[in-house]
N, C-alpha and C. Protein backbone atom coordinates (compact mmCIF):
# COMPACT_ATOMS: atom_id res chain seq x y z
N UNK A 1 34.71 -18.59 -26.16
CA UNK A 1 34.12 -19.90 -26.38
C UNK A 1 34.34 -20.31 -27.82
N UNK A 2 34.32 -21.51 -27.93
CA UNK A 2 34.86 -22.14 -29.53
C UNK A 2 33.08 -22.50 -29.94
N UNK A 3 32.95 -22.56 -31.38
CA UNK A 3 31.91 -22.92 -31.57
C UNK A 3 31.20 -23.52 -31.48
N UNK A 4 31.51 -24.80 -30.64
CA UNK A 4 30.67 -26.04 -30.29
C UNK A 4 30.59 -25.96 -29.00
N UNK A 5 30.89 -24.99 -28.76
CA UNK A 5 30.51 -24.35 -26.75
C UNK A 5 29.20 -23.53 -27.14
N UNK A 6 29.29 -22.78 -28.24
CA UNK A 6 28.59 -21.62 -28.60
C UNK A 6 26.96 -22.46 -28.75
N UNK A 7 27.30 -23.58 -29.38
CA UNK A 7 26.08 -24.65 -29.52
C UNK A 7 25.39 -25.14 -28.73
N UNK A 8 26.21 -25.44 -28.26
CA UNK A 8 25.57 -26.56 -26.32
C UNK A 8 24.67 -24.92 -25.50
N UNK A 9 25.80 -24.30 -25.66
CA UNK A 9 24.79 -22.94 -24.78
C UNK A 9 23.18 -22.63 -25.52
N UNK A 10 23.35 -22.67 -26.73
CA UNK A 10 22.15 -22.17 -27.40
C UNK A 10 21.10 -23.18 -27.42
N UNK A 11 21.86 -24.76 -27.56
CA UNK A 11 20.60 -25.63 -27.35
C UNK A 11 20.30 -25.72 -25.75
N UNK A 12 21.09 -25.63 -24.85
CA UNK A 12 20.57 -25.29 -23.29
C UNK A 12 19.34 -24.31 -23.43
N UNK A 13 19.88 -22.83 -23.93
CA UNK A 13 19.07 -21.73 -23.54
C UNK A 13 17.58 -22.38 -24.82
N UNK A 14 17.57 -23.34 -25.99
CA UNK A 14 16.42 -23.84 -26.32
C UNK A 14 15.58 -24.74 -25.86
N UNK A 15 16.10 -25.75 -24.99
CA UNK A 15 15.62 -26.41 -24.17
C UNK A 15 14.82 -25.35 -22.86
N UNK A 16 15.05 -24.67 -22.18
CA UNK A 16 14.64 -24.17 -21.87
C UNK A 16 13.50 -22.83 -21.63
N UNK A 17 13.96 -22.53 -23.43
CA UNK A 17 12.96 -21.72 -23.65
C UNK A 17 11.82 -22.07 -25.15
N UNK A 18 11.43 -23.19 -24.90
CA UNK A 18 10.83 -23.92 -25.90
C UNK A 18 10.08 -22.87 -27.11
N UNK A 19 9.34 -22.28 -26.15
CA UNK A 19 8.69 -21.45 -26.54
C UNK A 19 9.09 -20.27 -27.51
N UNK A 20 10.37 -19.97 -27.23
CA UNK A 20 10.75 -18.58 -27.85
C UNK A 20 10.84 -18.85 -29.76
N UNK A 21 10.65 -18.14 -30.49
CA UNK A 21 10.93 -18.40 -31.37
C UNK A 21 12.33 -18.63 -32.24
N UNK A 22 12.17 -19.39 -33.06
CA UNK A 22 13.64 -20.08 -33.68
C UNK A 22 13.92 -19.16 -34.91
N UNK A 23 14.88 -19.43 -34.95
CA UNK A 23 16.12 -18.50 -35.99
C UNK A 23 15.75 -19.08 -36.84
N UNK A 24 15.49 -18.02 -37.98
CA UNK A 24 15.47 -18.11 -39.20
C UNK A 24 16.92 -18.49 -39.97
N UNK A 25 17.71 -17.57 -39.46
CA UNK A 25 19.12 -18.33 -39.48
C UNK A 25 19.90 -19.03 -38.36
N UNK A 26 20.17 -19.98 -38.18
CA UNK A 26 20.67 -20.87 -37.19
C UNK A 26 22.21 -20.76 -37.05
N UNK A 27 22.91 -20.83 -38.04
CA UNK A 27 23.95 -20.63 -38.95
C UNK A 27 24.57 -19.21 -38.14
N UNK A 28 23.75 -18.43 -39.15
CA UNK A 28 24.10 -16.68 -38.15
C UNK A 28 24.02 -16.92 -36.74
N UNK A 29 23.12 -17.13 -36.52
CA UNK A 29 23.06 -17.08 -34.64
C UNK A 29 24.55 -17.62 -34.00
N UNK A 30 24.63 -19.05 -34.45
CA UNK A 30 25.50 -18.98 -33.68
C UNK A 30 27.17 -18.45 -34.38
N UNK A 31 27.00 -17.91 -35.23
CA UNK A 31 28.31 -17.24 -36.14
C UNK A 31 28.50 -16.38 -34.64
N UNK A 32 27.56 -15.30 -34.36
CA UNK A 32 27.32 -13.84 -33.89
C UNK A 32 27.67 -14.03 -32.43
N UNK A 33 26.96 -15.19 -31.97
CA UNK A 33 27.23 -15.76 -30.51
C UNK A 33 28.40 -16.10 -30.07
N UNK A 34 29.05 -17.18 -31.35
CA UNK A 34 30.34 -17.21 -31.30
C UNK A 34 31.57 -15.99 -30.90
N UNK A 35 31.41 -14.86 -32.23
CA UNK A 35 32.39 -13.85 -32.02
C UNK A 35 31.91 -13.28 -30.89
N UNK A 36 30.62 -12.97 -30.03
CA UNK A 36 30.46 -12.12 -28.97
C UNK A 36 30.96 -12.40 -27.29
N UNK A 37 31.19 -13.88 -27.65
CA UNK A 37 31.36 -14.58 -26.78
C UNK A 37 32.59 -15.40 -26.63
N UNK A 38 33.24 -15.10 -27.44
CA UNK A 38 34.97 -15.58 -27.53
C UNK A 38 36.02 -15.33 -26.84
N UNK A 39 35.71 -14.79 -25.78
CA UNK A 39 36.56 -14.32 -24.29
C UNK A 39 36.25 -15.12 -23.31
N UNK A 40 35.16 -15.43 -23.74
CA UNK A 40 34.38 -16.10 -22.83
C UNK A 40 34.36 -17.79 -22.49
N UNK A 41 34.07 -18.26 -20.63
CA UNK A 41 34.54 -19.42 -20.60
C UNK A 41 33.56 -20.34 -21.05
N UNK A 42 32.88 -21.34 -21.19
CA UNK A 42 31.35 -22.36 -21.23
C UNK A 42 31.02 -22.39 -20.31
N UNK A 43 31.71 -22.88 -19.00
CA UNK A 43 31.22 -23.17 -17.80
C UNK A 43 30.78 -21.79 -17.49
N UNK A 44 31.64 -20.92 -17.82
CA UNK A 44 31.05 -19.60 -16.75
C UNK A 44 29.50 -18.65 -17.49
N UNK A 45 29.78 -19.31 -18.68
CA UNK A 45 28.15 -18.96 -19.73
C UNK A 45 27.24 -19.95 -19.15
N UNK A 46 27.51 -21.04 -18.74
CA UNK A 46 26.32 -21.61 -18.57
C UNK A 46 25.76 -21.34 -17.41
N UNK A 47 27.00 -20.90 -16.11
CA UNK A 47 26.00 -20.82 -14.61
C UNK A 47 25.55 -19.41 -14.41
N UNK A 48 26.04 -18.53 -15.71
CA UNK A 48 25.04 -17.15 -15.74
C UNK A 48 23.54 -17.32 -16.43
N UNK A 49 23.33 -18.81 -17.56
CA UNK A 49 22.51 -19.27 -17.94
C UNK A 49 21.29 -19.43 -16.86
N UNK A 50 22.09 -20.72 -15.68
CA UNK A 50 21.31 -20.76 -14.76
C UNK A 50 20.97 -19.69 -13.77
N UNK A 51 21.64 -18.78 -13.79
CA UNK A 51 21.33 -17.57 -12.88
C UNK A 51 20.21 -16.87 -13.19
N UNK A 52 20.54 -16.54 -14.88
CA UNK A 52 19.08 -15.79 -15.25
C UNK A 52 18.14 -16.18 -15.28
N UNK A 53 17.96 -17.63 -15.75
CA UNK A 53 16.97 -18.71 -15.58
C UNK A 53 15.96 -18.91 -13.92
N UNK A 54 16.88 -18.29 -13.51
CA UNK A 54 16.52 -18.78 -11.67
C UNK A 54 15.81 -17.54 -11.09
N UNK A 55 15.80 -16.31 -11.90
CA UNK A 55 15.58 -14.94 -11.53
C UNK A 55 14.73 -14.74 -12.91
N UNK A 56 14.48 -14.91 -13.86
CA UNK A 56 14.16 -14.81 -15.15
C UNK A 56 12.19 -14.38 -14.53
N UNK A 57 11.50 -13.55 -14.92
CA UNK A 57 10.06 -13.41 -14.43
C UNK A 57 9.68 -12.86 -15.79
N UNK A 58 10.36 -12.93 -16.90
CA UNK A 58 9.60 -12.92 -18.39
C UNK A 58 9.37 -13.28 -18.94
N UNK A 59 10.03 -14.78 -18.99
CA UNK A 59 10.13 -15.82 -19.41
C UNK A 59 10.51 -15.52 -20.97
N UNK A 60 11.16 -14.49 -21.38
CA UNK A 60 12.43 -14.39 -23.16
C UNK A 60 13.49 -15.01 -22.36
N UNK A 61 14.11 -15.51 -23.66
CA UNK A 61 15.45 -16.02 -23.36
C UNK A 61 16.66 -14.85 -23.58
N UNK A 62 17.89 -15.06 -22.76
CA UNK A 62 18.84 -14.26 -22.46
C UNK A 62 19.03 -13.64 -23.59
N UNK A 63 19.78 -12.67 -24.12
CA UNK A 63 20.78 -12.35 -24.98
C UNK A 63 22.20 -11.88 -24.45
N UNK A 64 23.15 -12.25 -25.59
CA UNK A 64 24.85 -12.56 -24.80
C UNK A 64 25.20 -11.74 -23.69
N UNK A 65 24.61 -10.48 -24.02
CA UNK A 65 25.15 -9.04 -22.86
C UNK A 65 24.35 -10.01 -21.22
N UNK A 66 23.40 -9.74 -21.63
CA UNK A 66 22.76 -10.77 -20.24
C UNK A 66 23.75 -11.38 -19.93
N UNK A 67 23.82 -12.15 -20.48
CA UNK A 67 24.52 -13.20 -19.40
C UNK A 67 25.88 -13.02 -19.18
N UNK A 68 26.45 -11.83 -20.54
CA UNK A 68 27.98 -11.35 -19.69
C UNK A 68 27.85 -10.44 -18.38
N UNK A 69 26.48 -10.36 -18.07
CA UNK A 69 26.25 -9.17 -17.18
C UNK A 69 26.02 -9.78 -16.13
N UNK A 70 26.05 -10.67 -15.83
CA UNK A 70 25.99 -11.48 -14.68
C UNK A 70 27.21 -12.80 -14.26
N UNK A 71 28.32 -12.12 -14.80
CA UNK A 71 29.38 -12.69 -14.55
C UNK A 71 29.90 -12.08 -13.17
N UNK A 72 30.25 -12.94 -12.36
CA UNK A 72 31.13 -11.89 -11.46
C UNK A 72 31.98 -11.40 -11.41
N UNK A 73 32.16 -9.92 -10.63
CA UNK A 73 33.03 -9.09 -11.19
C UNK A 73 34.13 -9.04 -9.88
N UNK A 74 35.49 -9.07 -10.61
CA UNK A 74 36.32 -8.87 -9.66
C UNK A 74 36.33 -8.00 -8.40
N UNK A 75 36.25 -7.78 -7.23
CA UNK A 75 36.96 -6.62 -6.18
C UNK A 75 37.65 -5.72 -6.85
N UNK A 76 37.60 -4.74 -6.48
CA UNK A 76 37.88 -2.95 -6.94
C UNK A 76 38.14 -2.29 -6.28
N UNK A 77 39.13 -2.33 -5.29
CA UNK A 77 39.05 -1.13 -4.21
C UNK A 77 39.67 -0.43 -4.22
N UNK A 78 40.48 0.07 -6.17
CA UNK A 78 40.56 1.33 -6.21
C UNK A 78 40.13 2.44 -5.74
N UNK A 79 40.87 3.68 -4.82
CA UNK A 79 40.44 4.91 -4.04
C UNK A 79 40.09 4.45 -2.81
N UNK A 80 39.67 3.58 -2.50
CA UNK A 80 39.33 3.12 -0.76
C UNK A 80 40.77 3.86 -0.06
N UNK A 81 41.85 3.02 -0.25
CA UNK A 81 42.89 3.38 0.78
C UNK A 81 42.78 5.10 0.59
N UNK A 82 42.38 5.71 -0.64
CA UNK A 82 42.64 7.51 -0.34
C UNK A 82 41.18 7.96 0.64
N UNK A 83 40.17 7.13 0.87
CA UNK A 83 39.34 7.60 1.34
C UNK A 83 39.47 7.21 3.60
N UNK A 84 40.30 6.70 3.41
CA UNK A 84 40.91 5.87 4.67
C UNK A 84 39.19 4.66 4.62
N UNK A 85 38.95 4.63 3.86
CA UNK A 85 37.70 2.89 4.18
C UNK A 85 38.88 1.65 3.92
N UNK A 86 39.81 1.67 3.47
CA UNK A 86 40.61 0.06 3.27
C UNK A 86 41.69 0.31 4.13
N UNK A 87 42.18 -0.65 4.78
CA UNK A 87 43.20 -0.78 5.01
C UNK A 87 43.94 -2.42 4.63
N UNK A 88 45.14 -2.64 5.32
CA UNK A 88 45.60 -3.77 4.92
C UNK A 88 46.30 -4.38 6.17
């Protein structure tokens, strides 16, 4: 994500979490968010946004791993065909 993706996400996840407390540095935050998240698409940060948001029962706001952790993950069916479970 470029840094003005990095922004829109953080004022989303502030809008939403009114409550949480604000950065002393604003600046840093999103420096840190930026580099952690630079692989990363906007669209696909934001509907892990809404995911956690939708499941969220703590009401803290995400941090980056969160919401890379709820990206979906490709199919893997490395070893299936040696176990005979896949075929084709």
């Amino acid at each position: 994500m470029e840094r003005d993706d990095t922004k829109r996400l953080l004022m989303e996840i502030e809008r939403l979490y009114p409550d949480a407390a604000r950065a002393k540095d604003p600046k840093g935050v999103v420096d840190i968010w930026t580099e952690v998240l630079a692989n990363e698409e906007f669209e696909q940060m934001h509907e892990c946004l809404v995911q956690f948001v939708r499941t969220d029962t703590f009401g803290r706001p995400p941090k980056p791993g969160q919401l890379m952790a709820l990206k979906p993950q490709p199919y893997d069916d490395r070893g299936l065909k040696d176990w005979g479970i896949w075929t084709e």
